[in-house]
Protein backbone atom coordinates (compact mmCIF):
# COMPACT_ATOMS: atom_id res chain seq x y z
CA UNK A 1 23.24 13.33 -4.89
CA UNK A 2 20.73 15.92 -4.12
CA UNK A 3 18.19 14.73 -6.14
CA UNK A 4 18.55 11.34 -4.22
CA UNK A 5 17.95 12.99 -1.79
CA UNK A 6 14.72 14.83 -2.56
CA UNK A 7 13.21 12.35 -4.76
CA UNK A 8 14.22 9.43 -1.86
CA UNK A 9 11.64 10.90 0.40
CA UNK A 10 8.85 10.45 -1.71
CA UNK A 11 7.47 7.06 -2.64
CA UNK A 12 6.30 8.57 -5.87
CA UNK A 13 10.04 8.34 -7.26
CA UNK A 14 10.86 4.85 -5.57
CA UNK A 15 14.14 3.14 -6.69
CA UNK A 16 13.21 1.16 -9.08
CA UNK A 17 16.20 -0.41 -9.62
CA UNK A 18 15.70 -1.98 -6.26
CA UNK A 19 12.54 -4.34 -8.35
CA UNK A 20 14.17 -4.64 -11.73
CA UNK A 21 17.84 -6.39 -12.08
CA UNK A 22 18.12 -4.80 -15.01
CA UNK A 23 18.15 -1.28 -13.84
CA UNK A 24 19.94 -2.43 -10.78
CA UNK A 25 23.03 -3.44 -12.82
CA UNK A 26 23.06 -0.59 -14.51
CA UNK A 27 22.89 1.58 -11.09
CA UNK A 28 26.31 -1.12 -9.96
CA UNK A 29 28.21 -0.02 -13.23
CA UNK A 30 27.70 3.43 -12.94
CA UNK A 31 28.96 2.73 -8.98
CA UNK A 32 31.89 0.99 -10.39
CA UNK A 33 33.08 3.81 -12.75
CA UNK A 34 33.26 5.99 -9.99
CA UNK A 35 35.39 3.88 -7.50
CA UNK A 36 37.21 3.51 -11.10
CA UNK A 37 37.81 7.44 -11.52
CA UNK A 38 39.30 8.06 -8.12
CA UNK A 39 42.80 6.07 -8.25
CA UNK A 40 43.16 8.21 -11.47
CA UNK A 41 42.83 11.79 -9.42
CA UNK A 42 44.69 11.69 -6.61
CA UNK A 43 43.67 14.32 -4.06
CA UNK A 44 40.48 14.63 -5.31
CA UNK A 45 37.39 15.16 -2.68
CA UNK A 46 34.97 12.48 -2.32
CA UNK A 47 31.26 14.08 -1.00
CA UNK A 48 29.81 11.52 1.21
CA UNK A 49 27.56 13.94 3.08
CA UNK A 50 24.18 12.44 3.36
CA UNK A 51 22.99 15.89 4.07
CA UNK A 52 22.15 17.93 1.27
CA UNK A 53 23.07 21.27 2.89
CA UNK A 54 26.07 20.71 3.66
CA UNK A 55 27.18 18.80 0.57
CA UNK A 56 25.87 22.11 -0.77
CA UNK A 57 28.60 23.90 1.16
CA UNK A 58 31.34 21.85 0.78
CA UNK A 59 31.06 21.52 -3.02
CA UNK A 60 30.66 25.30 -3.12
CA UNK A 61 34.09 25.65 -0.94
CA UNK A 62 36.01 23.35 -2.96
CA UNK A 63 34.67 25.09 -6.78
CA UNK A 64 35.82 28.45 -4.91
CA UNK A 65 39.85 26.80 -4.39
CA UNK A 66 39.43 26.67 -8.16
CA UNK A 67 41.40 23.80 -9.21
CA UNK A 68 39.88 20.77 -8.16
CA UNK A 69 38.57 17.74 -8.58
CA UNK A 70 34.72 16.50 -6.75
CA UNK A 71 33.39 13.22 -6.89
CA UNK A 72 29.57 13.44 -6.55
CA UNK A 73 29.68 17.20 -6.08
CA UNK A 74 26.41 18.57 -4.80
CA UNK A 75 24.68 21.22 -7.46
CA UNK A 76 21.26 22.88 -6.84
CA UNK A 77 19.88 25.01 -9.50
């Protein structure tokens, strides 16, 4: 989600899916195995932070409680 982030603020790395239906349908399946995952691990953290930092921080708190499950955890390298 970071990367989204980054690379959303620069029209160099546009969304392309958003001009070819191909690419768009791939971008809705990988959506779709998500939504998927999370009936199967219940109690499991959803990041929905648009804000980078912050996802940052939360992802960081919950891979410190060990045993857990993230959907779209935050990683910066």
């Amino acid at each position: 989600m970071l990367q989204k982030l980054v690379y959303g603020q620069d029209n160099r790395y546009r969304n392309l899916s958003n001009e070819d239906s191909f690419l768009a349908s791939l971008a809705e399946g990988g959506f779709q195995v998500g939504e998927f995952a999370k009936p199967h691990f219940p109690g499991g953290h959803d990041m929905v932070t648009l804000d980078a930092g912050l996802a940052l921080r939360q992802t960081q708190a919950y891979l410190d409680a060990r045993d857990c499950v993230i959907f779209e955890a935050a990683i910066k390298y």
